[in-house]
Protein backbone atom coordinates (compact mmCIF):
# COMPACT_ATOMS: atom_id res chain seq x y z
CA UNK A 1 9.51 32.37 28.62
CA UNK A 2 8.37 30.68 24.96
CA UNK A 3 10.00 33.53 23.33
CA UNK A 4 13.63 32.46 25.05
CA UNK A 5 12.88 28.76 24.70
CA UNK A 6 12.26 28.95 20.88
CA UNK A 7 14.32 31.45 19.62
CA UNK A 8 17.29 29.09 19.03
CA UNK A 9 15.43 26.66 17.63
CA UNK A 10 16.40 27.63 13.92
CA UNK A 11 19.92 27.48 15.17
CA UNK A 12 19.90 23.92 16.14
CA UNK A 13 17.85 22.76 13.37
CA UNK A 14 19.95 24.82 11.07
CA UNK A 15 22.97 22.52 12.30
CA UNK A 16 21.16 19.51 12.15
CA UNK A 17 20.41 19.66 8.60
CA UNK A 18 24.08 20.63 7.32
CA UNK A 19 25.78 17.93 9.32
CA UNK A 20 23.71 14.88 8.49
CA UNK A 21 24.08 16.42 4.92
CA UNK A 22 27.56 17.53 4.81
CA UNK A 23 29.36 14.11 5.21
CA UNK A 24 30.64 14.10 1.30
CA UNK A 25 32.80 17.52 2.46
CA UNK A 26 34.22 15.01 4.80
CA UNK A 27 37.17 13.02 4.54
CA UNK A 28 36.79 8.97 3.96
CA UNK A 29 39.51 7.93 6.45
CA UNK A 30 38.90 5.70 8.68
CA UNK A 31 37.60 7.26 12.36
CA UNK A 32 38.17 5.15 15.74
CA UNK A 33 35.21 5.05 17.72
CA UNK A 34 34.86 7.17 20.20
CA UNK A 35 33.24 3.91 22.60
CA UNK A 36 33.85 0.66 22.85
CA UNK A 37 30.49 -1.47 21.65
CA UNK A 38 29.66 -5.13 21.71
CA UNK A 39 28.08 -4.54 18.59
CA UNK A 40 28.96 -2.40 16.38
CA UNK A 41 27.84 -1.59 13.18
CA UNK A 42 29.18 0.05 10.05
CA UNK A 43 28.12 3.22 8.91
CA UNK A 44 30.53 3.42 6.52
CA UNK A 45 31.46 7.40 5.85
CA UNK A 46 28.42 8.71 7.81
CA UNK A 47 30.30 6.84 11.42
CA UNK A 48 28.58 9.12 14.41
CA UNK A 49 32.06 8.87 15.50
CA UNK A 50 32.58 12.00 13.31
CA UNK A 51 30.56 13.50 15.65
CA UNK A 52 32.36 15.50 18.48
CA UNK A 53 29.42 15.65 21.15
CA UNK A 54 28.74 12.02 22.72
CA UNK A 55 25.93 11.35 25.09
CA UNK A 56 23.75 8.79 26.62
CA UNK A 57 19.96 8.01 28.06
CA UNK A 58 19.53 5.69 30.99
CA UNK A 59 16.69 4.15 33.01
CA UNK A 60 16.43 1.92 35.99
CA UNK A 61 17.74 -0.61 34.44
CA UNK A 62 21.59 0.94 34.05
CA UNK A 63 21.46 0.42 37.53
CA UNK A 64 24.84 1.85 39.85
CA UNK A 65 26.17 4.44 37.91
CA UNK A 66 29.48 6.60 38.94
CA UNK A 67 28.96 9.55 37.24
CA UNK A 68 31.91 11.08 37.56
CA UNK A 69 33.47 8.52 35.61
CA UNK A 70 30.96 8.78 33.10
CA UNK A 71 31.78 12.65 32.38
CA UNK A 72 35.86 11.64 32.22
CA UNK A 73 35.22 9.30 29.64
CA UNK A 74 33.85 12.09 27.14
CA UNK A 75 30.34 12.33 27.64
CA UNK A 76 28.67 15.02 27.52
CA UNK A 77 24.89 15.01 27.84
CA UNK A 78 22.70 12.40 29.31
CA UNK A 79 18.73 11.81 28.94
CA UNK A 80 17.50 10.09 31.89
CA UNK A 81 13.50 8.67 31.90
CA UNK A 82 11.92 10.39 34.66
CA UNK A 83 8.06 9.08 34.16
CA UNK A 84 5.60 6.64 31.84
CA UNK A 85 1.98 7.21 31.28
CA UNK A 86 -0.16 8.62 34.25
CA UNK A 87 1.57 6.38 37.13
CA UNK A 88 5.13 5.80 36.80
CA UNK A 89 8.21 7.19 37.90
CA UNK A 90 11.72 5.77 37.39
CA UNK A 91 12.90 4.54 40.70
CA UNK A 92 16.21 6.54 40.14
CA UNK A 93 15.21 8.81 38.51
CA UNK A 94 16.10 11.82 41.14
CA UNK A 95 19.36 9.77 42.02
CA UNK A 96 20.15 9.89 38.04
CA UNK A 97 19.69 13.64 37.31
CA UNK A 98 21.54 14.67 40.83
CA UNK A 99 24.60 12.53 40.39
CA UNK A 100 24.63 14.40 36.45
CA UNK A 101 24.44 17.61 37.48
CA UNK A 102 26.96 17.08 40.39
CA UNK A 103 29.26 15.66 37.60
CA UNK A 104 29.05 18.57 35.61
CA UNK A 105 27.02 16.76 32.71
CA UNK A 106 24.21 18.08 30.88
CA UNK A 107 20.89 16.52 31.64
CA UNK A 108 17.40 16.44 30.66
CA UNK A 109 14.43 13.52 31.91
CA UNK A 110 12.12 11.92 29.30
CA UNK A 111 8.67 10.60 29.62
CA UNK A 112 7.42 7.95 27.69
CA UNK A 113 4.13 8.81 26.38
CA UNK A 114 1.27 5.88 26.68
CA UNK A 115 -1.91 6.54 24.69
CA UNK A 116 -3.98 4.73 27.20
CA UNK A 117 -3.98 7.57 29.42
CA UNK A 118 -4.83 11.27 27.99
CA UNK A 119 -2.37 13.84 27.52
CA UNK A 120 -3.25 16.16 30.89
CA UNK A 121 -3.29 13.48 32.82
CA UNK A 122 0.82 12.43 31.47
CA UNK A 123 1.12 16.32 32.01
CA UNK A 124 0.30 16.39 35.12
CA UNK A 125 2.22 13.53 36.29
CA UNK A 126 5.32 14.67 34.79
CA UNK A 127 4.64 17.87 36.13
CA UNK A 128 4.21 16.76 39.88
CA UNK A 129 7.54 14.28 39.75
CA UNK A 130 9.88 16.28 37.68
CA UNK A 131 10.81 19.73 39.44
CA UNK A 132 12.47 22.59 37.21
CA UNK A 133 15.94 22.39 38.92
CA UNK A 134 15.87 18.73 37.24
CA UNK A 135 15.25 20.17 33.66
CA UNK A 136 18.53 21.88 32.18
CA UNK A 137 18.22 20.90 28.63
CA UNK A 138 15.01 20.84 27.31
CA UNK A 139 12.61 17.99 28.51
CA UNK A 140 11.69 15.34 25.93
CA UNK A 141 8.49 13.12 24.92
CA UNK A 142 9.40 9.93 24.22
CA UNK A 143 6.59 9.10 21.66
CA UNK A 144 7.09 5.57 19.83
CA UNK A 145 4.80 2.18 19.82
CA UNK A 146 5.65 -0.27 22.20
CA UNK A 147 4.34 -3.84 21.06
CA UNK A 148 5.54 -5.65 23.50
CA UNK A 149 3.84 -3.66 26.48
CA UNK A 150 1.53 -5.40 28.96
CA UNK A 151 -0.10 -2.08 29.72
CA UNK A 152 -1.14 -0.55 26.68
CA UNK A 153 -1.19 -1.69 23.10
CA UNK A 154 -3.24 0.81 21.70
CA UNK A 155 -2.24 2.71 18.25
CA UNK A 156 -4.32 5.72 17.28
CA UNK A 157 -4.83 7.21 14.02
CA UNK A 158 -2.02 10.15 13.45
CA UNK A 159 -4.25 13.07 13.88
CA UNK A 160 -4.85 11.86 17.23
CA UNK A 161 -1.32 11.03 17.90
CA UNK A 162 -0.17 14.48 16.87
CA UNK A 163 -2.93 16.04 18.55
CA UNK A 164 -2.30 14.19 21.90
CA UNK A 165 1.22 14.53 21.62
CA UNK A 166 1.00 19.17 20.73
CA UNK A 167 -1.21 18.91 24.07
CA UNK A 168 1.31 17.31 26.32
CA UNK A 169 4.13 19.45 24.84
CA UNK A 170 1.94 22.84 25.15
CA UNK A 171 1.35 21.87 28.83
CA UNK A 172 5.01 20.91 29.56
CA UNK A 173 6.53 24.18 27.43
CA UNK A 174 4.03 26.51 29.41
CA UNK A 175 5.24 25.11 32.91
CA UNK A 176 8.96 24.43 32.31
CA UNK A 177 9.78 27.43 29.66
CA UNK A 178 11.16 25.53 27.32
CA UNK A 179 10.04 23.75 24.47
CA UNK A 180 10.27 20.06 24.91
CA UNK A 181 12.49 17.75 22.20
CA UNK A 182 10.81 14.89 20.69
CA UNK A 183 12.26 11.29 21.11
CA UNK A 184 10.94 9.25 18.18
CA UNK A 185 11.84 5.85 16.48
CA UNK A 186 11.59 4.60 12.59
CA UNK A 187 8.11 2.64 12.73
CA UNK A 188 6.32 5.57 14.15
CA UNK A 189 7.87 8.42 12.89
CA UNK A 190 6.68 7.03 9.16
CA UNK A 191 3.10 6.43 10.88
CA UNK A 192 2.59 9.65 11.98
CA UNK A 193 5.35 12.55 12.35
CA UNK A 194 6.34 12.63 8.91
CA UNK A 195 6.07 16.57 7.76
CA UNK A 196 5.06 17.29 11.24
CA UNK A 197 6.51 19.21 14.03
CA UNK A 198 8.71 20.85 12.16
CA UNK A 199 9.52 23.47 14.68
CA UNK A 200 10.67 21.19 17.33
CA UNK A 201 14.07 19.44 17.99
CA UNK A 202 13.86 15.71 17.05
CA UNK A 203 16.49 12.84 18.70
CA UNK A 204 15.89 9.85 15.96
CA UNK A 205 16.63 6.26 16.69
CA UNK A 206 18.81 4.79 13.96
CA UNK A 207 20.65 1.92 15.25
CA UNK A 208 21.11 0.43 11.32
CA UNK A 209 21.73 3.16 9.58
CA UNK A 210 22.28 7.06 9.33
CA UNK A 211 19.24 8.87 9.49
CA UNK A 212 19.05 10.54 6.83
CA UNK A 213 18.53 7.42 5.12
CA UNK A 214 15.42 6.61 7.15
CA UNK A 215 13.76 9.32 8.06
CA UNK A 216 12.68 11.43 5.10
CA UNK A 217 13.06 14.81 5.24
CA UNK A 218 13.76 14.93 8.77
CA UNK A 219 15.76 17.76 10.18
CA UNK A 220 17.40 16.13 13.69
CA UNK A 221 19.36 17.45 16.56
CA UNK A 222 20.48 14.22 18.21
CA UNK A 223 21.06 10.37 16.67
CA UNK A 224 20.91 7.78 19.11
CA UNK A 225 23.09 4.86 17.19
CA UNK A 226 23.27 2.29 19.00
CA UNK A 227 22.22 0.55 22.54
CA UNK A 228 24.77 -1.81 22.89
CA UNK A 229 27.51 1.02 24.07
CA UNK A 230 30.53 0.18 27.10
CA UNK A 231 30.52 3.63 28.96
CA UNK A 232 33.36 3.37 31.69
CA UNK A 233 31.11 3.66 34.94
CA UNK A 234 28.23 2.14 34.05
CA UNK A 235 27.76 -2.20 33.86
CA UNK A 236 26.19 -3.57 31.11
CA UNK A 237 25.34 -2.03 27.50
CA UNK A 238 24.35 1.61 27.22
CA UNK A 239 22.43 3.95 24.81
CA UNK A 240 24.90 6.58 22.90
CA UNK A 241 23.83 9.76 20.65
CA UNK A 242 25.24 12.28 19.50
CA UNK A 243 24.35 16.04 18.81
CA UNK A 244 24.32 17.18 15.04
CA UNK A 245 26.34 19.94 15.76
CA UNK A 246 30.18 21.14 16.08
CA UNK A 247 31.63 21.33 19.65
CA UNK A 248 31.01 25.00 19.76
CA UNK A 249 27.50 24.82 18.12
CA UNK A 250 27.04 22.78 21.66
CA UNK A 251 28.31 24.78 23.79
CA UNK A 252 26.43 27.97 22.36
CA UNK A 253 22.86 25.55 22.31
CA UNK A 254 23.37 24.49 25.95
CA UNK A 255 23.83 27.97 27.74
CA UNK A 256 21.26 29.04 25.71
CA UNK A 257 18.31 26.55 26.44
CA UNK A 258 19.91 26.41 29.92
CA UNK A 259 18.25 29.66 31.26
């Protein structure tokens, strides 16, 4: 299966690179956003609302979510947290990913890595709480430092960051068949991805400003920009991304990781 799951990975990469560098083909008019958001901010000429595929990532704490609604409001991918560390599962987690799929939306869970707890043994709990059917697009890592945890504080050096994190992604890509995206934010990216990974689809948090303005070099697939989003059918603010590619570049990425 790795040969399927990697073989459009220069595709979406490809894609990634030309649209976060393309924006001065673009014109400067003004673009209405696509959401509403209680705080927006200004991108000026690099707007993800030039973007034409929308999505969202949601946890627990979304809470009731009709997603039905969700899909008629124009989006078109969702990244739902399945597990965290060794021992946790998101409470709706299965609710989340069936209620997706039944709206037609493409979905993917996330697991957010804890380096208190080794790399087999976050494999094997993802592994035992997310089954295949629940994986259309690609599963992702969630790999960022999380100060304010009362769990786990600790920061490795970045060989053993990258190291830990190639072991849970081997172990994941050889069960699931496809090669899993990596979820990253500013602070740790510069600690310890930069020039690394290379072959792997990145989703980059940039909630200040366009990523290519923050993360050097970096090739990315999906831009979350903000988390204080309105989605019609969900309460309360919401995550939004979008993909780095055209409408069609989606279309073609999705039934191809899909299989």
């Amino acid at each position: 299966m790795r040969w399927l799951s990697t073989a459009f990975l220069p595709l979406c990469l490809f894609f990634a690179g030309c649209t976060s560098g393309s924006y001065d083909l673009m014109e400067t008019a003004s673009v209405s956003p696509r959401f509403h958001d209680t705080d927006p901010q200004d991108f000026g000429g690099k707007t993800p609302h030039r973007h034409q595929v929308h999505g969202i990532d949601v946890s627990k704490w979304n809470g009731d979510v009709d997603w039905r609604q969700v899909k008629r409001s124009g989006v078109s991918f969702v990244f739902i947290k399945a597990t965290e560390g060794g021992d946790r599962l998101d409470p709706r987690f299965n609710e989340y990913w069936q209620g997706a799929r039944a709206a037609g939306l493409a979905y993917a869970p996330y697991h957010f890595y804890y380096f208190c707890s080794t790399a087999d043994q976050q494999a094997d709990w993802f592994i035992a709480n997310v089954p295949r059917e629940a994986i259309q697009l690609p599963p992702v890592l969630d790999a960022e430092w999380n100060p304010s945890s009362k769990t786990c504080r600790t920061r490795p050096d970045a060989a053993t960051v990258r190291s830990e994190m190639k072991r849970f992604m081997d172990r994941l890509e050889a069960y699931y068949g496809k090669r899993p995206i990596i979820y990253t934010s500013v602070d740790f990216h510069r600690d310890n991805l930069t020039g690394a990974f290379d072959d792997y689809h990145f989703w980059v948090r940039a909630v200040a400003q366009h990523p290519s303005e923050i993360y050097s070099e970096r090739r990315w697939a999906f831009w979350q920009y903000t988390s204080t989003g309105v989605i019609p059918g969900i309460k309360g603010d919401t995550d939004i991304n979008v993909f780095a590619g055209t409408q069609k570049n989606w279309h073609n990425w999705v039934a191809a990781v899909s299989k």
